[in-house]
N, C-alpha and C. Protein backbone atom coordinates (compact mmCIF):
# COMPACT_ATOMS: atom_id res chain seq x y z
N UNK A 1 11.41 11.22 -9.09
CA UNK A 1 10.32 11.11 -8.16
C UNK A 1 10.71 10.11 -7.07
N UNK A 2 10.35 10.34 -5.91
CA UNK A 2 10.75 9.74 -4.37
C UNK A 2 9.71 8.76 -4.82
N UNK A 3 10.45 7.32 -4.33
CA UNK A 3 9.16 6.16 -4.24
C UNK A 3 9.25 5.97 -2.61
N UNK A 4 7.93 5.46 -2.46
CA UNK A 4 7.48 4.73 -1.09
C UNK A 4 7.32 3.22 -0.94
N UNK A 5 7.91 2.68 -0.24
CA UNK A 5 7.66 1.09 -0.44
C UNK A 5 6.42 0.88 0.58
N UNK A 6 5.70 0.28 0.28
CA UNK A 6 4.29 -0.32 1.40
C UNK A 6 4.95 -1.99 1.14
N UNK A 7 4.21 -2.02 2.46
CA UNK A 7 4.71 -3.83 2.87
C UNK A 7 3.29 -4.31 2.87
N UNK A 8 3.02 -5.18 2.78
CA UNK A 8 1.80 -6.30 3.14
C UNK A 8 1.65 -7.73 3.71
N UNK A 9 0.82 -7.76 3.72
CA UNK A 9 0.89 -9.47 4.24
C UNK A 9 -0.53 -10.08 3.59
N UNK A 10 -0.22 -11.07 2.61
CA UNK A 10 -1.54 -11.76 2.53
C UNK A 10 -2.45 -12.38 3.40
N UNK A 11 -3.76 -11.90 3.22
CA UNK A 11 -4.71 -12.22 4.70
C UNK A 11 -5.08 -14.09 4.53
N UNK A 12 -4.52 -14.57 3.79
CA UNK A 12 -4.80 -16.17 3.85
C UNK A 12 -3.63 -16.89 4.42
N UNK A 13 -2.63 -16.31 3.90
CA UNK A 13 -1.16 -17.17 4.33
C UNK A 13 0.11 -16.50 5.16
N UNK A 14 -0.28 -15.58 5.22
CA UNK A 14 0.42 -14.27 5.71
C UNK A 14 1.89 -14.15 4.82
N UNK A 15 1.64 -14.41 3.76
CA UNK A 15 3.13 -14.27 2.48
C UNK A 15 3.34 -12.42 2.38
N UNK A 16 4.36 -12.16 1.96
CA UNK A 16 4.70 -10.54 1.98
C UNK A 16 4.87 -10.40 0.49
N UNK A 17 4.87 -11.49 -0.43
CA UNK A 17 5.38 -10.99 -1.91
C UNK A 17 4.31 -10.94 -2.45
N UNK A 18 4.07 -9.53 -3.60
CA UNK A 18 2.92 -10.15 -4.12
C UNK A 18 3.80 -10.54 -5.50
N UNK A 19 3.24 -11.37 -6.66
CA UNK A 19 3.59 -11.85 -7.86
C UNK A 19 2.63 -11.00 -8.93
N UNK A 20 3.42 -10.83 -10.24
CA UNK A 20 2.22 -10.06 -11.21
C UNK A 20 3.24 -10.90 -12.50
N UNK A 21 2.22 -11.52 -13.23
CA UNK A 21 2.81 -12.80 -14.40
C UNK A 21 2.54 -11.37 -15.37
N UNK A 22 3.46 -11.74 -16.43
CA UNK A 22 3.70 -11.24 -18.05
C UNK A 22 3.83 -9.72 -17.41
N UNK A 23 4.69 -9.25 -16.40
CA UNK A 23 4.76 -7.72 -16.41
C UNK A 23 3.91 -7.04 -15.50
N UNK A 24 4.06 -5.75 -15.07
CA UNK A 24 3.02 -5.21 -14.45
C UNK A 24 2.45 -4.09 -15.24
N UNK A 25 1.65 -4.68 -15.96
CA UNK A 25 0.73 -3.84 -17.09
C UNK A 25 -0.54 -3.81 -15.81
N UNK A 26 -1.35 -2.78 -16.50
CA UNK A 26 -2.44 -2.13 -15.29
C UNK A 26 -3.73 -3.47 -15.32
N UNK A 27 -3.75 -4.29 -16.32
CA UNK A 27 -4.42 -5.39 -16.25
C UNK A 27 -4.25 -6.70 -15.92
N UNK A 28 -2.95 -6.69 -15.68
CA UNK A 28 -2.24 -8.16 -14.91
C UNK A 28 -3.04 -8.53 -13.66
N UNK A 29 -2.98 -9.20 -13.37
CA UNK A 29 -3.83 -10.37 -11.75
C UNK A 29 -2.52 -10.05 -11.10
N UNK A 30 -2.65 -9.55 -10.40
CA UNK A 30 -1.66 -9.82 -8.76
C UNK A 30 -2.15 -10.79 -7.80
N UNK A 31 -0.83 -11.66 -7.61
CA UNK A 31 -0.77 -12.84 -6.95
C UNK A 31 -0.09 -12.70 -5.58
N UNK A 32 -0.19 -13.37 -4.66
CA UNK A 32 0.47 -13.79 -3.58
C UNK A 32 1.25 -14.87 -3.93
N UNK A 33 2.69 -14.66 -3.60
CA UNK A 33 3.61 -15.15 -4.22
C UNK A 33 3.87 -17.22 -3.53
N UNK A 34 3.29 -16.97 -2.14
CA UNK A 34 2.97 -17.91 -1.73
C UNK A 34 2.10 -18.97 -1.95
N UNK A 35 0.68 -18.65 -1.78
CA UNK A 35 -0.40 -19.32 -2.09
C UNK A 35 -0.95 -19.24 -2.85
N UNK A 36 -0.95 -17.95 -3.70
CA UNK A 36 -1.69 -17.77 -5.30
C UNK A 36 -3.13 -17.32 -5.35
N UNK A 37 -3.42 -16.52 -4.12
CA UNK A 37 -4.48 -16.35 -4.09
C UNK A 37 -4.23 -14.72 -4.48
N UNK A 38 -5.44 -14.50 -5.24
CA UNK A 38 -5.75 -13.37 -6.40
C UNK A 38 -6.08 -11.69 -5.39
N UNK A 39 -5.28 -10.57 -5.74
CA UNK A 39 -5.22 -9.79 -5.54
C UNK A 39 -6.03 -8.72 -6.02
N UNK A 40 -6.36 -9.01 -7.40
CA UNK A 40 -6.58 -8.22 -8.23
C UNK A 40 -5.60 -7.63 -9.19
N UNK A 41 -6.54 -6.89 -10.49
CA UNK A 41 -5.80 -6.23 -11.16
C UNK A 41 -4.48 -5.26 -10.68
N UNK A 42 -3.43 -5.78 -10.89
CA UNK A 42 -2.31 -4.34 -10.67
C UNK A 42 -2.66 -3.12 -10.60
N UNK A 43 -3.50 -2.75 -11.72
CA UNK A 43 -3.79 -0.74 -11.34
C UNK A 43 -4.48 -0.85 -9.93
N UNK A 44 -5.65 -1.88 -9.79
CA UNK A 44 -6.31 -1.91 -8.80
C UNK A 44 -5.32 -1.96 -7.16
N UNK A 45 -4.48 -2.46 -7.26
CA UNK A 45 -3.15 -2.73 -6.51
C UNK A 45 -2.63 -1.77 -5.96
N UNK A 46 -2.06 -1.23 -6.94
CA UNK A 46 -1.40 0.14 -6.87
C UNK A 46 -2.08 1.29 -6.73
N UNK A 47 -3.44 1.29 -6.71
CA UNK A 47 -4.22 2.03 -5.63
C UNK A 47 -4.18 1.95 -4.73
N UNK A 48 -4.70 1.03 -4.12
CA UNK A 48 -4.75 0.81 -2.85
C UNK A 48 -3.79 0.95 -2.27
N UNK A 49 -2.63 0.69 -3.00
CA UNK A 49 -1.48 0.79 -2.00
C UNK A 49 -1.13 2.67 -2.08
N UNK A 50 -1.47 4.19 -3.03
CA UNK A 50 -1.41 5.26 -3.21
C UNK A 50 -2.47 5.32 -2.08
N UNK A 51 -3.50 4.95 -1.78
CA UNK A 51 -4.68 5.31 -0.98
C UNK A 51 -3.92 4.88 0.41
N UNK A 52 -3.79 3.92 0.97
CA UNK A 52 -2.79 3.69 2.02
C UNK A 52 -1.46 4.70 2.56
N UNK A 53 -1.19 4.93 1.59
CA UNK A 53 0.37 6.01 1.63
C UNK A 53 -0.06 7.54 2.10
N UNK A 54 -1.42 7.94 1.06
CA UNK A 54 -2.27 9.13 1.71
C UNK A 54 -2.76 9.59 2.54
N UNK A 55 -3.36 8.36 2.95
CA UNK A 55 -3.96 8.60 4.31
C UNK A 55 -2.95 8.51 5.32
N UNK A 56 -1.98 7.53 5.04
CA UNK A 56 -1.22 7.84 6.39
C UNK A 56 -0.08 9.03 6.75
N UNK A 57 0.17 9.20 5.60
CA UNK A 57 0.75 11.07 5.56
C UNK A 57 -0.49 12.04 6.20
N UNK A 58 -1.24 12.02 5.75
CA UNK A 58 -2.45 12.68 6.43
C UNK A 58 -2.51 12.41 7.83
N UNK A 59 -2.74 11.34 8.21
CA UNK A 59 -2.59 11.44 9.59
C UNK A 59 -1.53 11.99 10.52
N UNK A 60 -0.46 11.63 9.81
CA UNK A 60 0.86 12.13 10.57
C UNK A 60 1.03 13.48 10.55
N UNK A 61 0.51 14.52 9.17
CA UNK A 61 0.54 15.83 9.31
C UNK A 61 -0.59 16.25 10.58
N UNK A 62 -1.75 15.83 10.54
CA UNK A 62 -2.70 16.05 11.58
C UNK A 62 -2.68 15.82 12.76
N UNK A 63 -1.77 14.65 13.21
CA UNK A 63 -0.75 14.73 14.74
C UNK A 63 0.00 16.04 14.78
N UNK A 64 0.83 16.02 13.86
CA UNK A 64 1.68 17.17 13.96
C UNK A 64 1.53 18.09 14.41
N UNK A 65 -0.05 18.40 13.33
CA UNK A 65 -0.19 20.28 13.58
C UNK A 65 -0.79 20.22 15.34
N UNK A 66 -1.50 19.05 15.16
CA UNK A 66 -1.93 19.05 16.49
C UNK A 66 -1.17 19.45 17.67
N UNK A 67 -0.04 18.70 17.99
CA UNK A 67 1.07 18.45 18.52
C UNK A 67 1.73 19.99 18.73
N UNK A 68 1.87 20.66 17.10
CA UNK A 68 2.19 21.77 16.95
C UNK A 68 1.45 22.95 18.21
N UNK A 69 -0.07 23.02 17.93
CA UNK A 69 -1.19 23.37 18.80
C UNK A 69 -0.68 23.75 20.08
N UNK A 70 -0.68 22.80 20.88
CA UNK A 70 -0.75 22.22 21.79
C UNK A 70 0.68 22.95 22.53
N UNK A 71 1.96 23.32 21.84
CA UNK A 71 3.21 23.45 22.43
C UNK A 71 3.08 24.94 22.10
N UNK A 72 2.32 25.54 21.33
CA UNK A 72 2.29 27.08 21.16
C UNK A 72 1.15 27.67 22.46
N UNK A 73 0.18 26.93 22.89
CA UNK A 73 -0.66 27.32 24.18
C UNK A 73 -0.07 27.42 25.23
């Protein structure tokens, strides 16, 4: 399976790592590796970051076809 990397930035310190202590089991706290301010649960995480990835494929197909549209008129 193809992975996607998403980047972030913590909205307190602007750090890019997040941290997840004892593993990334779906109930771990995700941390900002910087300041330590709480992310949430990992599964919760890794949603958001699948929900992010979706939508923006979505958009880019919907330029496309658009785009597509537009050069067949």
């Amino acid at each position: 399976m193809e992975q996607i990397q998403v980047t972030t930035q913590c909205p307190h310190c602007g750090g890019a790592v997040i941290q997840v202590a004892n593993g990334k089991t779906d109930e771990a706290i995700a941390v900002c590796k910087n300041c330590g301010v709480s992310f949430g649960r990992w599964a919760d995480v890794e949603e958001r970051a699948r929900h992010f990835v979706i939508e923006d494929a979505r958009r880019q197909f919907l330029r496309t076809v658009k785009s597509c549209r537009r050069k067949l008129k």
